[in-house]
Protein backbone atom coordinates (compact mmCIF):
# COMPACT_ATOMS: atom_id res chain seq x y z
CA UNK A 1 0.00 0.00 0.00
CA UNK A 2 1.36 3.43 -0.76
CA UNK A 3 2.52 5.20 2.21
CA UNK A 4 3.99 8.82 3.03
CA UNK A 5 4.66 10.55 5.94
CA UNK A 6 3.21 14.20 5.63
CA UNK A 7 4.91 17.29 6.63
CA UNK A 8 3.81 19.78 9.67
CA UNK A 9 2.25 22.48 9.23
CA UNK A 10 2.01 25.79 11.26
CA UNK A 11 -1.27 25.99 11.57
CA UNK A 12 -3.19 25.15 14.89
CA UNK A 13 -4.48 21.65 15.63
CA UNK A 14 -8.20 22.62 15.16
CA UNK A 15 -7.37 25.19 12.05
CA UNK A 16 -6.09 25.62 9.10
CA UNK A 17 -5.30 28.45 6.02
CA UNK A 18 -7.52 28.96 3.44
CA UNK A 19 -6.92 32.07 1.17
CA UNK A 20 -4.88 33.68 3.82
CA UNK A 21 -7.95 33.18 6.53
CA UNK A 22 -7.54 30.98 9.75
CA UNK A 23 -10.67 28.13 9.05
CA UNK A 24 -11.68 24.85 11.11
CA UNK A 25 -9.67 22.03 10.34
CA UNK A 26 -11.38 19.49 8.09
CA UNK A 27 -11.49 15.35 9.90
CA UNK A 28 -12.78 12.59 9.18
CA UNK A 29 -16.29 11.75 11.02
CA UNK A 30 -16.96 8.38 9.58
CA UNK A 31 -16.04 6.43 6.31
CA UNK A 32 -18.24 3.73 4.97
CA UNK A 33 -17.28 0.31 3.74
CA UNK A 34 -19.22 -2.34 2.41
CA UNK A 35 -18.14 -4.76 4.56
CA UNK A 36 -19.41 -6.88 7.18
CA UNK A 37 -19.24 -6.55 11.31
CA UNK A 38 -19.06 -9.69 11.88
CA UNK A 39 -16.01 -10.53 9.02
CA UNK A 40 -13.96 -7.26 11.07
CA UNK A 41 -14.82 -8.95 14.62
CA UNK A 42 -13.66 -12.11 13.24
CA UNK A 43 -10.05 -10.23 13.04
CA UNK A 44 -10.13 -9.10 16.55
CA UNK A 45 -11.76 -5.69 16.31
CA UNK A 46 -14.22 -4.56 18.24
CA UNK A 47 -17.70 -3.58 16.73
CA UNK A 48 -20.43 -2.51 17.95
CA UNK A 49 -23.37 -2.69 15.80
CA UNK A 50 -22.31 -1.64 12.77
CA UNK A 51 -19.75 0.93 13.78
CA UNK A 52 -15.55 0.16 14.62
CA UNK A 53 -14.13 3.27 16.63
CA UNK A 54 -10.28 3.56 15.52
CA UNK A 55 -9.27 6.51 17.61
CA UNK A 56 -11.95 9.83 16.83
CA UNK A 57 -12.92 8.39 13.43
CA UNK A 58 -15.65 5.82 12.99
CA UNK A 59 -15.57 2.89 10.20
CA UNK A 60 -19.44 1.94 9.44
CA UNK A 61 -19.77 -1.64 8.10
CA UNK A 62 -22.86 -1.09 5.54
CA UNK A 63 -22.57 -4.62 4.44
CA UNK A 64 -21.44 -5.81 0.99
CA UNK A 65 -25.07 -4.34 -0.59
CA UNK A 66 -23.85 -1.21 0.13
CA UNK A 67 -21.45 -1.50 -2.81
CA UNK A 68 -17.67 -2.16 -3.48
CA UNK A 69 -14.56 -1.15 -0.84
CA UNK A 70 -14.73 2.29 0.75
CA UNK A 71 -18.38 3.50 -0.42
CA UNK A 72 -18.05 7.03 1.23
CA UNK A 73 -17.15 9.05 4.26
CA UNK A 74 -18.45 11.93 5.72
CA UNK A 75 -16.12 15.13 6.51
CA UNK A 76 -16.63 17.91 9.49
CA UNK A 77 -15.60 21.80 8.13
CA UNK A 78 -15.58 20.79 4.74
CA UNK A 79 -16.14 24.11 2.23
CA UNK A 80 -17.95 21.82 -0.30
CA UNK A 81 -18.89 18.71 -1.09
CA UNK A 82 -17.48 18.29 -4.75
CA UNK A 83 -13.65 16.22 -3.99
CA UNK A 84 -13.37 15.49 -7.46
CA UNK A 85 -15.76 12.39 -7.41
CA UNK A 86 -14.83 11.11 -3.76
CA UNK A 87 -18.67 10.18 -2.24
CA UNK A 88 -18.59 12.75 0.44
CA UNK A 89 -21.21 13.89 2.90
CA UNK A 90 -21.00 16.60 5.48
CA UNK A 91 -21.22 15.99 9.20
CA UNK A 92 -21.75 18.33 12.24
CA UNK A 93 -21.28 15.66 14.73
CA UNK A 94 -18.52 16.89 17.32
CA UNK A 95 -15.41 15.04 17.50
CA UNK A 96 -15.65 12.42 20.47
CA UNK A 97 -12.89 11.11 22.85
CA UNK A 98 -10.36 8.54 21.22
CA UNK A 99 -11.69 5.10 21.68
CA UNK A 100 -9.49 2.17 23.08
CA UNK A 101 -7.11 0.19 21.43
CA UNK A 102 -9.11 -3.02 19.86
CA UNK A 103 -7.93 -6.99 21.18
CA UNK A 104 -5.90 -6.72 18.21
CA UNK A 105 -3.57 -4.35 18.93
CA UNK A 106 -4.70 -1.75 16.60
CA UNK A 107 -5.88 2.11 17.45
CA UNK A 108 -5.99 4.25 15.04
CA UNK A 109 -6.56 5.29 11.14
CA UNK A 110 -2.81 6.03 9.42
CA UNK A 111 -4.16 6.98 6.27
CA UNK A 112 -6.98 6.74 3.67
CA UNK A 113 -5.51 5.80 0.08
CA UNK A 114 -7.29 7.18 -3.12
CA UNK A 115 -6.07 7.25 -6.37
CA UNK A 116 -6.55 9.94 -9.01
CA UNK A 117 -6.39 9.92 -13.03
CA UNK A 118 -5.36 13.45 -12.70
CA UNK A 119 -3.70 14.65 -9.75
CA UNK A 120 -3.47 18.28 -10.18
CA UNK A 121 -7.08 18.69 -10.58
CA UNK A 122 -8.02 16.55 -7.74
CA UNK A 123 -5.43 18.78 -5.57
CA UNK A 124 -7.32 21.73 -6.47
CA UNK A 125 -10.84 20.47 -5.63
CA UNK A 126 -9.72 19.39 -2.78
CA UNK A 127 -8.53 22.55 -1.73
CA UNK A 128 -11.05 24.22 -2.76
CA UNK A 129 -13.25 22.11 -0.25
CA UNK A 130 -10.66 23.08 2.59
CA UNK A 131 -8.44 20.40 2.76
CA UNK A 132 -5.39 20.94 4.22
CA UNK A 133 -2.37 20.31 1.69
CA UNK A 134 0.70 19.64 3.85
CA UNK A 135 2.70 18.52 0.16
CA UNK A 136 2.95 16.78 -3.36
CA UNK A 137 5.66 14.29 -3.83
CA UNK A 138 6.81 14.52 -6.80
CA UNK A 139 8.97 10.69 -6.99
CA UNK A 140 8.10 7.59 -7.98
CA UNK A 141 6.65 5.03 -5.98
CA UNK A 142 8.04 1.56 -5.11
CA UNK A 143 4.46 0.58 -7.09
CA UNK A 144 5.10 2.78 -10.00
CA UNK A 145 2.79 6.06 -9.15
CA UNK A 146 4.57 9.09 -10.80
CA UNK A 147 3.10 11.45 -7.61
CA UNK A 148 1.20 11.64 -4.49
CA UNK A 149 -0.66 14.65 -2.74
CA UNK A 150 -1.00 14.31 0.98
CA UNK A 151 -3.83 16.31 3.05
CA UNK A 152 -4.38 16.34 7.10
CA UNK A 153 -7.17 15.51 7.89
CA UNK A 154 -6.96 15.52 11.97
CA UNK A 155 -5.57 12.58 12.88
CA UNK A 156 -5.22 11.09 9.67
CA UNK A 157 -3.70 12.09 6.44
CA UNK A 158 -5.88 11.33 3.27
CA UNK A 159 -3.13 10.13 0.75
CA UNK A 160 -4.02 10.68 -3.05
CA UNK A 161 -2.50 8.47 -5.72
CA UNK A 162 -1.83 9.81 -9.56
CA UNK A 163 -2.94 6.46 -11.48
CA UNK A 164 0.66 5.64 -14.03
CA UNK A 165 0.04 6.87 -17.61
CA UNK A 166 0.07 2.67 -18.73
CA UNK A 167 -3.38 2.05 -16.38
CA UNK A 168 -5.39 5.50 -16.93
CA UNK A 169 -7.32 3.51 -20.03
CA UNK A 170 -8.30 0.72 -18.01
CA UNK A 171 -9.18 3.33 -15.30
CA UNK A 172 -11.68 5.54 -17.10
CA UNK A 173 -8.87 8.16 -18.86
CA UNK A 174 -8.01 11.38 -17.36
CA UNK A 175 -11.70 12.71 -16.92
CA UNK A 176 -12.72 9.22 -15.13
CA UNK A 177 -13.54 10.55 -11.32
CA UNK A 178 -11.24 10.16 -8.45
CA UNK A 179 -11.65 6.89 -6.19
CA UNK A 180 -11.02 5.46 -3.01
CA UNK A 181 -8.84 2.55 -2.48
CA UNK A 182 -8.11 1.58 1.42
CA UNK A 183 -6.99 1.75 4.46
CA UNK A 184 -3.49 1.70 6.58
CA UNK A 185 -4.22 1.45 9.92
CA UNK A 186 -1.98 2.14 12.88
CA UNK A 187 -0.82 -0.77 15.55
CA UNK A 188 1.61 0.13 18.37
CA UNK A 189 3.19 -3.47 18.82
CA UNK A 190 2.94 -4.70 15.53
CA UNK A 191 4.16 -7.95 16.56
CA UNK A 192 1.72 -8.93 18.89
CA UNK A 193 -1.15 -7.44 16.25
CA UNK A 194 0.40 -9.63 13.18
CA UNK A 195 0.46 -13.07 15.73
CA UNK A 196 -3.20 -11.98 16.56
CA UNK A 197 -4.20 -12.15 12.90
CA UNK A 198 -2.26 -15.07 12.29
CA UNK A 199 -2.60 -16.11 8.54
CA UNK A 200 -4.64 -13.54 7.64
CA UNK A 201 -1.69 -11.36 7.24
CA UNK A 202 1.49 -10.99 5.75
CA UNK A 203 5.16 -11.03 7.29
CA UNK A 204 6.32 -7.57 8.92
CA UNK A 205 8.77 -5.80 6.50
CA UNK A 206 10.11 -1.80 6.52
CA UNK A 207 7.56 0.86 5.04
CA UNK A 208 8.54 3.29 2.64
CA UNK A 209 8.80 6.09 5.86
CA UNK A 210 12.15 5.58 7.46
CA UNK A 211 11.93 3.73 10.87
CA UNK A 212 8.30 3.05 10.17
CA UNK A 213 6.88 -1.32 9.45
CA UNK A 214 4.55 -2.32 7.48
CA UNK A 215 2.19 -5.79 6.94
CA UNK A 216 -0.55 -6.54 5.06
CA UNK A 217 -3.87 -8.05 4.83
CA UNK A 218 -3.84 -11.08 2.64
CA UNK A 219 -7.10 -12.18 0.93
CA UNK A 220 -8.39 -14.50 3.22
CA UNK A 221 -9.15 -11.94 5.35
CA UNK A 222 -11.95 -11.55 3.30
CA UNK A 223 -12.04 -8.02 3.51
CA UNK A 224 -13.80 -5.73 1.36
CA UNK A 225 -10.70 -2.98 0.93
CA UNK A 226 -6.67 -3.20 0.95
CA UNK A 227 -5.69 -2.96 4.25
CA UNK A 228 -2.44 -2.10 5.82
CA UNK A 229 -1.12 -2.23 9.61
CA UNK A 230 1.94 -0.02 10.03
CA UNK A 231 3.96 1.58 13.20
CA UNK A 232 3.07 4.62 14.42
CA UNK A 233 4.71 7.95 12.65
């Protein structure tokens, strides 16, 4: 899974600059995958109803009816709904106390992958919508990506992907709409949360960030969307 650490900004926590002006920061309420409770609880996460708590930010498991991978999410602050084709819905719902860790070791949301058929124009919309750009990385990626955008988005960073020039046909072309691809989620000891998943996921090996580990979900997980477990930043 791509994977980038983004730069600090000066901003403050709860703000940031738009057109010179000090705005609320834009976070993640919840994001919506069409996946089931019980196939996360299976993994050793805790669910309640429908919902997984990973830190502030809610995952709601719709089901696979609901449609394919990440379906939507739903943003606090944001200026607009219009993220270049991202499914995104407004929420006023404050931002609640960090939940606990889950059995499996894990606590919090990394980063949200999405991947874009043209990067520059996704950058824009999503600054017009007041997303806070923290950079563009303009290198190559181990998976062959020409350039990534990275946006905070509280505790999270939403990490956008520019699709390689050989895939953009099978993708839609340049005008096809942006799209949301999965998760990397954060586990402290990510020994003990890889011996917890057992064969479900993949043998611990260095991330892209420097110091930073990374595993992955394998199919048989049965999961829904690509996810990642990485150290903490």
């Amino acid at each position: 899974m791509p994977e980038q650490t983004a730069v600090t900004a000066n901003a403050a926590p709860d703000q940031t600059t738009v057109a010179g002006n000090a705005a609320p920061r834009v976070t993640i309420d919840e994001i919506t995958l069409a996946d089931e409770p019980d196939q996360w609880e299976r993994l050793g996460f805790a669910v309640e109803g429908d919902l997984l708590a990973l830190d502030t930010i809610h995952l709601r498991l719709a089901g696979r009816e609901a449609g394919r991978g990440i379906v939507g999410w739903s943003l606090r602050a944001t200026a607009s709904g219009d993220l270049d084709g991202l499914p995104t819905e407004t929420s006023t719902n404050p931002q609640g106390e960090a939940a606990p860790e889950h059995p499996n070791g894990v606590n919090a949301i990394d980063h949200v992958v999405a991947f874009s058929p043209h990067l520059n124009r996704t950058v824009d919309a999503l600054r017009a919508a007041g997303l806070d750009l923290r950079r563009v990385r303009e290198e190559p990626t181990p998976a062959g990506a020409p350039r990534q955008a990275f946006f905070r988005l509280g505790e999270a960073i939403l990490e956008v992907v520019q699709i390689p020039d050989g895939e953009l046909a099978r993708a839609g072309g340049e005008d096809a709409p942006t799209r949301f691809w999965g998760l990397a989620l954060i586990a402290k000891d990510i020994e003990r949360s890889v011996t917890a998943l057992g064969e479900d996921v993949s043998e611990i090996r260095a991330a892209v960030q420097p110091g930073r580990r990374i595993a992955t979900l394998k199919r048989s997980a049965g999961l829904a969307v690509p996810v990642a477990l990485m150290t903490p930043r």
